[in-house]
Structures are given as C-alpha cells and as structure tokens.
N, C-alpha and C. Protein backbone atom coordinates (compact mmCIF):
# COMPACT_ATOMS: atom_id res chain seq x y z
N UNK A 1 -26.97 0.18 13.58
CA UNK A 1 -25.65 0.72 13.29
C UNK A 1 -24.56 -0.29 13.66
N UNK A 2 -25.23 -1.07 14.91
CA UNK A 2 -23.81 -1.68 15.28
C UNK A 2 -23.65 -2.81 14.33
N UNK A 3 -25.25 -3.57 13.82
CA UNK A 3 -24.82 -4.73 12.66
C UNK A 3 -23.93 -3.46 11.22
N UNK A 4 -24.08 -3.09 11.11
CA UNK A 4 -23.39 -2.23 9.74
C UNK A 4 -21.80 -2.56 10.26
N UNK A 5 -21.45 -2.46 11.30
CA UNK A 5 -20.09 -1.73 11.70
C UNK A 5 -19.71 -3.53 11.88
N UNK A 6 -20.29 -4.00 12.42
CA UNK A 6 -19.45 -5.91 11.73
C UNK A 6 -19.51 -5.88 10.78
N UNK A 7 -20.72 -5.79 9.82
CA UNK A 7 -20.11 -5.89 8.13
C UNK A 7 -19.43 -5.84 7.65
N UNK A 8 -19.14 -4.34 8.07
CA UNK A 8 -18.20 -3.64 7.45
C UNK A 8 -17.14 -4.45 8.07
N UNK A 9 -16.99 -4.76 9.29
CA UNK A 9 -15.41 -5.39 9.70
C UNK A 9 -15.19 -7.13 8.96
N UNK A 10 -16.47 -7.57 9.46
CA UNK A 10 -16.53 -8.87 8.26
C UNK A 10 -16.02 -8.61 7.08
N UNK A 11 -16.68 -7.61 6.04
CA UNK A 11 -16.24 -7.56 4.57
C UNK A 11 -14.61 -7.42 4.70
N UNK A 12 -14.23 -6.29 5.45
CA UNK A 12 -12.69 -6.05 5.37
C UNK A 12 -11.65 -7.12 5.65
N UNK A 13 -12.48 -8.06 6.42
CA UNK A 13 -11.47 -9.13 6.94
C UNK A 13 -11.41 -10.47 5.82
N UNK A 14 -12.47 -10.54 5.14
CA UNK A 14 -12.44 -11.25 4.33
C UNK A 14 -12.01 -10.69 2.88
N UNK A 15 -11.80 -9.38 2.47
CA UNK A 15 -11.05 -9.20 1.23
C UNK A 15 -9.93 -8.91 1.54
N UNK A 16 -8.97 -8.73 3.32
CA UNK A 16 -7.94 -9.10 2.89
C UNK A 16 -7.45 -10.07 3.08
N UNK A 17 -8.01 -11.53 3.22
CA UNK A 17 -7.68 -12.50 3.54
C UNK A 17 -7.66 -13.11 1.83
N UNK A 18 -8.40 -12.59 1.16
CA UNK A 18 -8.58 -13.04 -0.91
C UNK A 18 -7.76 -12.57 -0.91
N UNK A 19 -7.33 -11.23 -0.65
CA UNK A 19 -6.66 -10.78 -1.73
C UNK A 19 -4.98 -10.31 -1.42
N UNK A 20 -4.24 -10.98 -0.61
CA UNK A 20 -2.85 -10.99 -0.26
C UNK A 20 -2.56 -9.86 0.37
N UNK A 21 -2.70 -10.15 1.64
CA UNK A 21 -2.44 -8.99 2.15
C UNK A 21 -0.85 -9.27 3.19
N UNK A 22 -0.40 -10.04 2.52
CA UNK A 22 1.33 -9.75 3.23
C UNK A 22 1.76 -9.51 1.95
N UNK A 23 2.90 -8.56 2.28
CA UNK A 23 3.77 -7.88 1.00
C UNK A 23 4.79 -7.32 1.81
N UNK A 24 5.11 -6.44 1.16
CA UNK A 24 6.62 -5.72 1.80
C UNK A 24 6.54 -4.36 2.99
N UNK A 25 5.05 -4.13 3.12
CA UNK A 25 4.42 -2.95 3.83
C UNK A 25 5.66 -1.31 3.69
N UNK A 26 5.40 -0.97 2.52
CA UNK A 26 5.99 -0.23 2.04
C UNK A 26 5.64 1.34 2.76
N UNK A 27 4.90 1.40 2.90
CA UNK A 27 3.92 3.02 3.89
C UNK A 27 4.71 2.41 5.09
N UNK A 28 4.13 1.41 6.12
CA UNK A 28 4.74 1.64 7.14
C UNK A 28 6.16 1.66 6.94
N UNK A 29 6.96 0.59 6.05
CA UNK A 29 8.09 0.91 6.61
C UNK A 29 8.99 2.39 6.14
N UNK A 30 7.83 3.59 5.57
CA UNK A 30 8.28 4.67 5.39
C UNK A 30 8.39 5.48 6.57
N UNK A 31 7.04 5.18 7.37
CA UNK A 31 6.98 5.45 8.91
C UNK A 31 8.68 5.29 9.79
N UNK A 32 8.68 3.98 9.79
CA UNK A 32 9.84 3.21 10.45
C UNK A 32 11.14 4.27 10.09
N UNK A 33 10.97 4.35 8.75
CA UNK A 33 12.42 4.67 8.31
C UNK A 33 12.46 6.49 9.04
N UNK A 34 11.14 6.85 9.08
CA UNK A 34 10.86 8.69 9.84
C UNK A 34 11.38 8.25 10.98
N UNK A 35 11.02 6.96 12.18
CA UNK A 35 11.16 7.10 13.23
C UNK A 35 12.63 7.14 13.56
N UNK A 36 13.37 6.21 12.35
CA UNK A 36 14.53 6.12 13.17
C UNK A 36 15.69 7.77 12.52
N UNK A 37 15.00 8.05 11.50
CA UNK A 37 15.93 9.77 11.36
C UNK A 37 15.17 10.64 12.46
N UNK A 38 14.19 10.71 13.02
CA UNK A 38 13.92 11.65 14.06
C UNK A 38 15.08 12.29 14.84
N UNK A 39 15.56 11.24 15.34
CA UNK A 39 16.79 11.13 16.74
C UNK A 39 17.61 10.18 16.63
N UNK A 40 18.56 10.05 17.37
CA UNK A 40 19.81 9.10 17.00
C UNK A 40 19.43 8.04 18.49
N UNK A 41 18.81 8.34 19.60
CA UNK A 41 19.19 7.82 20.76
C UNK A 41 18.13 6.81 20.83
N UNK A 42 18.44 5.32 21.15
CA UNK A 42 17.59 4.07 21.21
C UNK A 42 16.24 3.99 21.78
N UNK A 43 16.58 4.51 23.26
CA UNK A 43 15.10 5.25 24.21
C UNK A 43 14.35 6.48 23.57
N UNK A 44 15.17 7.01 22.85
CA UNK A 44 13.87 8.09 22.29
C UNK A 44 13.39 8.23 21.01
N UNK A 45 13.58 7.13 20.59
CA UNK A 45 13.45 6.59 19.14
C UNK A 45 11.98 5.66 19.70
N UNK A 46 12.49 4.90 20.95
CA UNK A 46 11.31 4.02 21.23
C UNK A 46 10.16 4.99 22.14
N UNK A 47 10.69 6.48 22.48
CA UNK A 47 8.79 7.15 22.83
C UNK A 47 8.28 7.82 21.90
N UNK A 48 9.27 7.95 20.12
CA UNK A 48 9.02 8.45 19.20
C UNK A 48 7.89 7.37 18.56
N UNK A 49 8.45 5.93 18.66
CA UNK A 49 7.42 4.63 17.82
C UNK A 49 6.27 4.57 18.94
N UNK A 50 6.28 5.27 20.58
CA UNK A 50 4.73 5.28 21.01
C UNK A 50 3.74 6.19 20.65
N UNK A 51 4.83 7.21 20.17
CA UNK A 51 3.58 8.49 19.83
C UNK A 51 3.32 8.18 18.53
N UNK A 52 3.73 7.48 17.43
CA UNK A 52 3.43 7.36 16.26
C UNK A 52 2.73 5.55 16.36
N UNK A 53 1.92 5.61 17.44
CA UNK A 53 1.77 3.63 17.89
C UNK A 53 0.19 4.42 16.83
N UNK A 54 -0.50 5.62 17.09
CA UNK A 54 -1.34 5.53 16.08
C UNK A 54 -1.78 5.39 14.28
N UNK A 55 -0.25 5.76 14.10
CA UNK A 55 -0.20 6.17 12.69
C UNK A 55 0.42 4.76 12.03
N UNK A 56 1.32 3.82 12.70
CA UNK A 56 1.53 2.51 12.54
C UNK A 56 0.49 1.72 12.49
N UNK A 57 -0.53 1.76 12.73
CA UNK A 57 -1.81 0.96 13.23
C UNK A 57 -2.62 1.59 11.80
N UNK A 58 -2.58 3.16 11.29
CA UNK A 58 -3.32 3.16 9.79
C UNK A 58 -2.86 2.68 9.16
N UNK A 59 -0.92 2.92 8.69
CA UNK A 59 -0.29 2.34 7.84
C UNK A 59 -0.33 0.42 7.49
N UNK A 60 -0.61 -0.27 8.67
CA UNK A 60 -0.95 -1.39 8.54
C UNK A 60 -1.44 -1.60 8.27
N UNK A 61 -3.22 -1.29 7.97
CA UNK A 61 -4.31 -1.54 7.28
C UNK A 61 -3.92 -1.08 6.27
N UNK A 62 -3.60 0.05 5.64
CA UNK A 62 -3.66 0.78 4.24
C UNK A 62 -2.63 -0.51 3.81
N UNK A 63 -1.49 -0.91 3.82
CA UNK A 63 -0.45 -1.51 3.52
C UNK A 63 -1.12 -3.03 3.52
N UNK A 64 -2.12 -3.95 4.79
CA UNK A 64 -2.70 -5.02 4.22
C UNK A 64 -3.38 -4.78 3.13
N UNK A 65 -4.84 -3.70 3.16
CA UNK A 65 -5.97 -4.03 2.66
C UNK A 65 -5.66 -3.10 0.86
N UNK A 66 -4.48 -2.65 1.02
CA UNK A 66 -4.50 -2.14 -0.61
C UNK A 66 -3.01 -2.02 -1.00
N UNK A 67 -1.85 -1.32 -0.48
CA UNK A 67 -0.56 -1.75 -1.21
C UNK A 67 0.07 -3.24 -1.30
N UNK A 68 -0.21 -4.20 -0.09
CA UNK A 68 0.37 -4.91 -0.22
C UNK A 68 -0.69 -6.31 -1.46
N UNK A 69 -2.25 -5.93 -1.39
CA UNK A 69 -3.05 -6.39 -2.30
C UNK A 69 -2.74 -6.33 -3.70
N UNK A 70 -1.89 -4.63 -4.06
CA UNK A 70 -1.90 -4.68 -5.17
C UNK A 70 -0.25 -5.29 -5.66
N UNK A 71 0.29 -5.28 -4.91
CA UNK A 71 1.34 -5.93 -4.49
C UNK A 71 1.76 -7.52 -4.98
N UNK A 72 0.71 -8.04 -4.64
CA UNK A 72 0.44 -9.39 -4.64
C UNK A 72 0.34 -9.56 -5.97
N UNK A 73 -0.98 -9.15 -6.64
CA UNK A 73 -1.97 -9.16 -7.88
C UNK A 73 -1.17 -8.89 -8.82
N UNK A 74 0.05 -7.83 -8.61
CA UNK A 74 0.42 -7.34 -9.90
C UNK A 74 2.00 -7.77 -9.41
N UNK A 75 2.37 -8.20 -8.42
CA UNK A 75 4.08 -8.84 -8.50
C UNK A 75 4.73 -7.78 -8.03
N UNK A 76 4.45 -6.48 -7.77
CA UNK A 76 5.72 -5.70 -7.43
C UNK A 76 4.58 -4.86 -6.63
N UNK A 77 5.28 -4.05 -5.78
CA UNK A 77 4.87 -3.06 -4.60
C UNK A 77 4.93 -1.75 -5.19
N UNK A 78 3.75 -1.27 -5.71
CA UNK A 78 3.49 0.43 -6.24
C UNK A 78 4.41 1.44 -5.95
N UNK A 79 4.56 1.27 -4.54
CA UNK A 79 5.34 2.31 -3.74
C UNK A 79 7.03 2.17 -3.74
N UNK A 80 7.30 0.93 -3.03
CA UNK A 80 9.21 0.40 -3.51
C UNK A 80 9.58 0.10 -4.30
N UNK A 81 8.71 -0.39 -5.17
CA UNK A 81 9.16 -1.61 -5.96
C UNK A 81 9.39 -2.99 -6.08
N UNK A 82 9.33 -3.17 -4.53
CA UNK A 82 10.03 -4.93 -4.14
C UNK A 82 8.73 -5.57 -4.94
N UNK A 83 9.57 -6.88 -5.35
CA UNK A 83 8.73 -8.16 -5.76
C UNK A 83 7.97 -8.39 -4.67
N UNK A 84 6.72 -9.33 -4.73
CA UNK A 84 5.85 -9.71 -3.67
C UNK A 84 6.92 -10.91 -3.11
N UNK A 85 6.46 -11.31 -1.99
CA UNK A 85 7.50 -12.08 -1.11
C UNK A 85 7.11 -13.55 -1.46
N UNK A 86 5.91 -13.35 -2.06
CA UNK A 86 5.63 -14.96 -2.49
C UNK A 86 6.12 -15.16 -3.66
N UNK A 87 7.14 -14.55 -4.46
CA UNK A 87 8.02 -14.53 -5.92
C UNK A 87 9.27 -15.09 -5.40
N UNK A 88 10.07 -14.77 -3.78
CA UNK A 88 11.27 -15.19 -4.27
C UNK A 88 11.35 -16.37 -4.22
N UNK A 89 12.07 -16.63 -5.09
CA UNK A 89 13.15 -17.69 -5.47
C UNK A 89 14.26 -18.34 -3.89
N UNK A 90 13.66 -19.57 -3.87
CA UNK A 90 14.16 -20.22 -2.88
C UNK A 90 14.05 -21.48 -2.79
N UNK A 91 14.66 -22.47 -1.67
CA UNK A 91 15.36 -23.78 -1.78
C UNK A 91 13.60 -24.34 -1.04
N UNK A 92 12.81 -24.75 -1.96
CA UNK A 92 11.41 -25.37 -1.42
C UNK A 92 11.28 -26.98 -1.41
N UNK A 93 10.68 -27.32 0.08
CA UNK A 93 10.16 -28.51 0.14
C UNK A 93 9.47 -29.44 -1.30
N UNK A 94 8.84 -28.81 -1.56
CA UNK A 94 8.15 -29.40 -2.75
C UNK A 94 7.62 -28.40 -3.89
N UNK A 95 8.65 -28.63 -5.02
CA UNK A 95 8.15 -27.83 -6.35
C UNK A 95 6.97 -28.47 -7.16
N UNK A 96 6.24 -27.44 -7.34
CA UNK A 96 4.98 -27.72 -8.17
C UNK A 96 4.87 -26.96 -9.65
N UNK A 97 5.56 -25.97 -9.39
CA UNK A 97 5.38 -25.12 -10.95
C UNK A 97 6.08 -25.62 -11.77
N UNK A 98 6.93 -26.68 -12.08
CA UNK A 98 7.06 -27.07 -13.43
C UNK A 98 5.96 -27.84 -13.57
N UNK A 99 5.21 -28.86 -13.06
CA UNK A 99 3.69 -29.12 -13.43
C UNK A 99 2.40 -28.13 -14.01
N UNK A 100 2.95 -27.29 -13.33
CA UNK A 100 1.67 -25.82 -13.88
C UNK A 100 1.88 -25.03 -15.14
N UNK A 101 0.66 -25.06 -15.28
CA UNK A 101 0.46 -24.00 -16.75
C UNK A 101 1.65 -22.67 -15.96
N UNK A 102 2.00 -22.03 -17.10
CA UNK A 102 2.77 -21.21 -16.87
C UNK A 102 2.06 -19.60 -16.26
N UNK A 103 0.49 -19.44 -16.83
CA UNK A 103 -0.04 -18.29 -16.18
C UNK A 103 -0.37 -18.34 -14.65
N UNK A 104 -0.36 -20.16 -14.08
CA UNK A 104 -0.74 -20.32 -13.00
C UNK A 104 0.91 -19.64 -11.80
N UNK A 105 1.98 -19.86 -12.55
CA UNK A 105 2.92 -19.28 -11.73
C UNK A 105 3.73 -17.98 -11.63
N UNK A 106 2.90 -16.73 -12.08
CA UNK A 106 3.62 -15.46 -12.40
C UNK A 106 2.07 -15.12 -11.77
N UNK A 107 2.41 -13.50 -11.54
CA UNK A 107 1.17 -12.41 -11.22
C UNK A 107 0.51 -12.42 -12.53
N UNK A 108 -0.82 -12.39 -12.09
CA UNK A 108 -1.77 -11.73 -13.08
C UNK A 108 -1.49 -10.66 -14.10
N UNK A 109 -1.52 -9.73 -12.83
CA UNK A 109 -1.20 -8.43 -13.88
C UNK A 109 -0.12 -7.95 -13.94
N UNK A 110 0.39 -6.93 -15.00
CA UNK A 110 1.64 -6.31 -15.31
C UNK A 110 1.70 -5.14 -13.87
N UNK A 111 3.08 -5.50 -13.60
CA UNK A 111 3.29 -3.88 -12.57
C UNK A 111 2.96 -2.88 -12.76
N UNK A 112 2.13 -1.76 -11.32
CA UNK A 112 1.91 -0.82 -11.89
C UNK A 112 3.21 0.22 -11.59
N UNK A 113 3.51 1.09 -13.03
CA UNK A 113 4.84 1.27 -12.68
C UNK A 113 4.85 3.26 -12.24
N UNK A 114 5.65 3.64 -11.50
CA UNK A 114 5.74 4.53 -11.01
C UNK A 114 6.26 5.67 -11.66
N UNK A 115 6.58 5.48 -13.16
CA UNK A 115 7.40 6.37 -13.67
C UNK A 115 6.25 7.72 -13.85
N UNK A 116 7.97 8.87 -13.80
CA UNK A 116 7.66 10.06 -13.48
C UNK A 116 8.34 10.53 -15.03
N UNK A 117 8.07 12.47 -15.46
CA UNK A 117 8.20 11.89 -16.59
C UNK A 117 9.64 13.13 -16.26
N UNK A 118 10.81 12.68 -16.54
CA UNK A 118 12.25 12.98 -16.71
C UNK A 118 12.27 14.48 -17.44
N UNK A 119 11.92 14.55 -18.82
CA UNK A 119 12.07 15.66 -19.64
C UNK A 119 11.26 15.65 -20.87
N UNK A 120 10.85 16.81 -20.93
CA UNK A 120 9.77 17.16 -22.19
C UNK A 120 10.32 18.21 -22.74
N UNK A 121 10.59 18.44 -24.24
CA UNK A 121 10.21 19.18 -25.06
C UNK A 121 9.56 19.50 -26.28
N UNK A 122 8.68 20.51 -26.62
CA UNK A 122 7.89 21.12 -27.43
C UNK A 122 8.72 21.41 -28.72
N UNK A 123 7.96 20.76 -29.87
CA UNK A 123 8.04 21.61 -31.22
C UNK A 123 6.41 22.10 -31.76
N UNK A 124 6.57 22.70 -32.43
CA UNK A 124 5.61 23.68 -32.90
C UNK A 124 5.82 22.77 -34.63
N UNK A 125 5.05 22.47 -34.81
CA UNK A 125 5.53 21.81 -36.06
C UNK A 125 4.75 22.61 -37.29
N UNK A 126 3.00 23.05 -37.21
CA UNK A 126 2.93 24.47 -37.57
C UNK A 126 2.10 24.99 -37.22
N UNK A 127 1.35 26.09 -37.66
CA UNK A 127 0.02 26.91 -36.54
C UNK A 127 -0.95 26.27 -36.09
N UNK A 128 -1.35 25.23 -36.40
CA UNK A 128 -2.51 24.01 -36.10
C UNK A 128 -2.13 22.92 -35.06
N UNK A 129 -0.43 22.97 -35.13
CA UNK A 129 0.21 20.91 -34.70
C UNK A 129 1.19 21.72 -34.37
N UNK A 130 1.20 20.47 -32.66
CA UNK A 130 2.33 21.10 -31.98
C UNK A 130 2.73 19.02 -31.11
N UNK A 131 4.22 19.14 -31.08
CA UNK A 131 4.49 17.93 -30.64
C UNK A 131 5.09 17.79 -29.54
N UNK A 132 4.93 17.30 -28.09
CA UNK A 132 5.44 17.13 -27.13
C UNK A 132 6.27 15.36 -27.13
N UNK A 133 7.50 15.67 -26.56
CA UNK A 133 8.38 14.30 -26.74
C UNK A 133 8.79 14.06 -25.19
N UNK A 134 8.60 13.42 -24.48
CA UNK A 134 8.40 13.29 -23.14
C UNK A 134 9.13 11.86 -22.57
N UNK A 135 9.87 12.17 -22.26
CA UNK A 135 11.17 11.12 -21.77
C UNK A 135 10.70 10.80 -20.45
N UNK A 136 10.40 9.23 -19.65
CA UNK A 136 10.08 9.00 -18.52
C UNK A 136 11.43 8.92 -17.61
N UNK A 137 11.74 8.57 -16.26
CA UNK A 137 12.27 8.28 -15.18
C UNK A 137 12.95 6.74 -15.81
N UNK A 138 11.99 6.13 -16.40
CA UNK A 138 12.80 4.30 -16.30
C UNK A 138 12.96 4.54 -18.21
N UNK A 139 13.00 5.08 -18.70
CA UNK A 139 13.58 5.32 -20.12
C UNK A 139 12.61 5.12 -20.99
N UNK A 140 11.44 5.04 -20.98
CA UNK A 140 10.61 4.72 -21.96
C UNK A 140 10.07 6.60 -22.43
N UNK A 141 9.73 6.20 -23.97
CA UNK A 141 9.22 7.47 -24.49
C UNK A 141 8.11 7.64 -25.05
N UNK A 142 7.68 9.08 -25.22
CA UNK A 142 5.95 9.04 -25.49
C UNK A 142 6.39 10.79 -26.55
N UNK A 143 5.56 10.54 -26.95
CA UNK A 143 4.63 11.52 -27.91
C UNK A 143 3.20 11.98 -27.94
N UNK A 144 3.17 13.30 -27.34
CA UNK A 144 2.27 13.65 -27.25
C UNK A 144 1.43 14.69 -28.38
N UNK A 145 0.62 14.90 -29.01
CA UNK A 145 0.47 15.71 -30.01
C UNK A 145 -0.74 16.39 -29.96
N UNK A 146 -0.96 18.07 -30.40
CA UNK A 146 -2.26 18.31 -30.02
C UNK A 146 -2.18 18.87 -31.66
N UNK A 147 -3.56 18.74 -32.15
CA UNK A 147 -3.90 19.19 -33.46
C UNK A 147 -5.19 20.48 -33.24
N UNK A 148 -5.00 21.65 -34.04
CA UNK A 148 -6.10 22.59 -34.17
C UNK A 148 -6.65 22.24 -35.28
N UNK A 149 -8.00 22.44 -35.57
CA UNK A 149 -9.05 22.27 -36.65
C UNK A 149 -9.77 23.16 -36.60
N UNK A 150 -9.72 24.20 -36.99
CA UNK A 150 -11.13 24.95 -36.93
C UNK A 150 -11.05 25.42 -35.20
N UNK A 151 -12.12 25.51 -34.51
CA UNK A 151 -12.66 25.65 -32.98
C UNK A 151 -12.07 24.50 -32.47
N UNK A 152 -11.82 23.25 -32.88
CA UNK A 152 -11.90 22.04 -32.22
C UNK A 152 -10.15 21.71 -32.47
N UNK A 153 -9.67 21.15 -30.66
CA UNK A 153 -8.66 20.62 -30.77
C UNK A 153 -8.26 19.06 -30.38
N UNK A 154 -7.78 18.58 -31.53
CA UNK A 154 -7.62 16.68 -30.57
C UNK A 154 -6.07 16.86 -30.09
N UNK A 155 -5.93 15.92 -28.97
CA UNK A 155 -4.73 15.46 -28.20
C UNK A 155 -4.57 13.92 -28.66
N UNK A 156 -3.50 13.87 -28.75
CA UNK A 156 -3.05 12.22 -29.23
C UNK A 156 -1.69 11.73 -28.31
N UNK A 157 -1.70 10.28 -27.75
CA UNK A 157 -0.74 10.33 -27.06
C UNK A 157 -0.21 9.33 -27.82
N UNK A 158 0.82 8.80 -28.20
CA UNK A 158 1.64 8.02 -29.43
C UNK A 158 0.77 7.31 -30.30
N UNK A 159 -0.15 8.20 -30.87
CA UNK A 159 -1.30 8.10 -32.11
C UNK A 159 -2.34 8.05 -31.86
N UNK A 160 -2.40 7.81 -30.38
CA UNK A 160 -4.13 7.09 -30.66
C UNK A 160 -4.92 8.77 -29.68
N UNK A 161 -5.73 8.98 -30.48
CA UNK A 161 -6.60 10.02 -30.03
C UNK A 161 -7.28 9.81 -28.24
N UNK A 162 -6.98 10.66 -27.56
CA UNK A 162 -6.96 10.52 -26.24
C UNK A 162 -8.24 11.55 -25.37
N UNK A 163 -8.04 12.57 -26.85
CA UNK A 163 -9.23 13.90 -25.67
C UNK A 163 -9.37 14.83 -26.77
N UNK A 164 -10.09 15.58 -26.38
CA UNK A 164 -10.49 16.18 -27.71
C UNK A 164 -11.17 17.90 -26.88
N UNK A 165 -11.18 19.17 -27.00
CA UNK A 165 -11.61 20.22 -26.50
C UNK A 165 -11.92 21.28 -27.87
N UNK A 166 -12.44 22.24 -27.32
CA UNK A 166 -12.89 23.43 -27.71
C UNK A 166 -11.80 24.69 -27.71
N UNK A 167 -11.53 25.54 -28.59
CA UNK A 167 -10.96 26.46 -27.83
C UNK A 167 -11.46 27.49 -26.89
N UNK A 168 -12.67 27.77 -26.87
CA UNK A 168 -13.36 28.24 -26.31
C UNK A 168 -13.67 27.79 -24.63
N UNK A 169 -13.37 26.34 -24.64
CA UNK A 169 -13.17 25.23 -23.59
C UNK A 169 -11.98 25.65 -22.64
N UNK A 170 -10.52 25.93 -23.53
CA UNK A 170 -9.21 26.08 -22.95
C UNK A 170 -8.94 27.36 -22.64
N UNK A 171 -10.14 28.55 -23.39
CA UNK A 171 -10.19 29.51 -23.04
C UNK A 171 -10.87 29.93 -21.20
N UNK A 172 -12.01 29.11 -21.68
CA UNK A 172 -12.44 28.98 -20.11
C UNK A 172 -11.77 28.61 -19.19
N UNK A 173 -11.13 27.74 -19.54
CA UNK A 173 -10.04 26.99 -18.17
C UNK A 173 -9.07 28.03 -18.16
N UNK A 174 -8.40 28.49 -19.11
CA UNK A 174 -7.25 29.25 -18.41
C UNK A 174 -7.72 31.17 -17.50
N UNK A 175 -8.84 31.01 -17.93
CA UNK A 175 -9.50 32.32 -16.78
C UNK A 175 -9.62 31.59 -15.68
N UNK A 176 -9.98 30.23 -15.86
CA UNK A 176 -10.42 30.23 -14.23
C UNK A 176 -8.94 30.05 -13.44
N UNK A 177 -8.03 29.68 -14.37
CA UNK A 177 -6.39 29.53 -13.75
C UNK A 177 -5.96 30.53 -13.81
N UNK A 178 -6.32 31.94 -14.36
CA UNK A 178 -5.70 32.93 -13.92
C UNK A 178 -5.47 33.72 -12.82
C-alpha cells in the first residue's frame, strides 16, 4: 500500500510539473475573497484563514493539478477568465517568438468558455417541429430543434443531428420526474 501511495504522489508531481500548473488559482482565490467578507477586523480575518488553513491546502492542489492546467493548455482560466500568466505581454530580456512558427506561440487549444444561456424561446412551427432560439451570456446564438416522425423524435442543435429518442422513451422519463 505504501509503494501505491508514492506512485500515486510521484504520478501527481510529475503531471503537474508537464502540465502548467501556475495560473491565476482561481478556487483559492474564491476562498481568499470568502475570507476577507467574513469580518471586517485584520486579527479575525487572520483566525478565519487558520480555520480555513485546510480548505486552502485542497484549493491549491485542485487549482495546480487541474484549473490552473487547463488554464495553461487552453490560455484562459475556466473559472475567471484571466489569461494564463505566461501570455502577458511584457518588456523581455530576450524575444524569441518572432523566430517561431506562429502555433509555437499561442495556447493549443481554444478557451473553454463559460457561457450560460441568457434567454430561450419556443416556436411550435407545427405538430411534428418545434424550434428553440437560445441566446448565450457572451452573445452568441443557437438553435435548437426537435422533429416528431412517427414514435421517433430527433433533436438538432444548429443542424446537425445531436440525439435522437422514443416517445415512449420521454414518456418514461417524465413519470419518473413526476
């Protein structure tokens, strides 16, 4: 058991050492930001950050070994938003990225983005097709559409066929939600 339990601390220490684990630590500093609305007074703000010395100590791992990872990988922080800290723009000893291919100096991947969805409404377009128009948080829009056929219903989310059920299927689900 006890070799398992280095492994395991080996493996962890070495994927967050790959995979960027400084970022903006967005969880803890949600912590931080609880400790200091708790109370207004300096000393009891600081036996508020000892009783929470455990929950600072999860948020740090969760925040190395996966927000601030994905952070890194994809350029922006899931949770705030901030750019990764290795993006800003600043007065450097020695520039190298105008020498570099251009994929070598941006994140990999596209941000993952947080939008929530603002406002939806339903048309009934006719007894078979019904259209949902669904406005996000950062302005982008979607279309959602469900078609009846017979027993069988498809869902489409701006055309492309996404899921497909029974009515007999949606019948079941909504007993068990009743």
């Amino acid at each position: 058991m006890k070799k398992f339990g280095l492994k395991a601390v080996g493996l962890a220490v070495v994927a967050a050492s790959l995979s960027g684990c400084i970022g903006s630590n967005a969880v803890t500093g949600y912590v931080m930001k609880f400790n200091l609305e708790v109370v207004d007074n300096r000393y009891a703000r600081g036996g508020v950050n000892m009783l929470l010395a455990p929950v600072y100590a999860f948020t740090v791992a969760v925040d190395a070994l996966i927000f601030n990872s994905i952070e890194f990988w994809a350029g922006k922080n899931p949770i705030n938003g901030k750019p990764h800290i290795f993006d800003t723009k600043t007065k450097t000893m020695y520039n190298m990225n105008d020498d570099l291919d251009p994929s070598l100096t941006e994140a990999p991947l596209d941000p993952i983005s947080m939008r929530q969805v603002e406002s939806s409404t339903f048309v009934a377009i006719d007894s078979n097709t019904f259209h949902m128009h669904v406005t996000y948080n950062n302005g982008d829009k979607a279309m959602v559409m469900g078609v009846r056929d017979g027993e069988n219903v498809s869902y489409y989310y701006n055309g492309e066929l996404v899921a497909e059920t029974t009515l007999s299927q949606l019948e079941e689900l909504a007993a068990t939600k009743a």
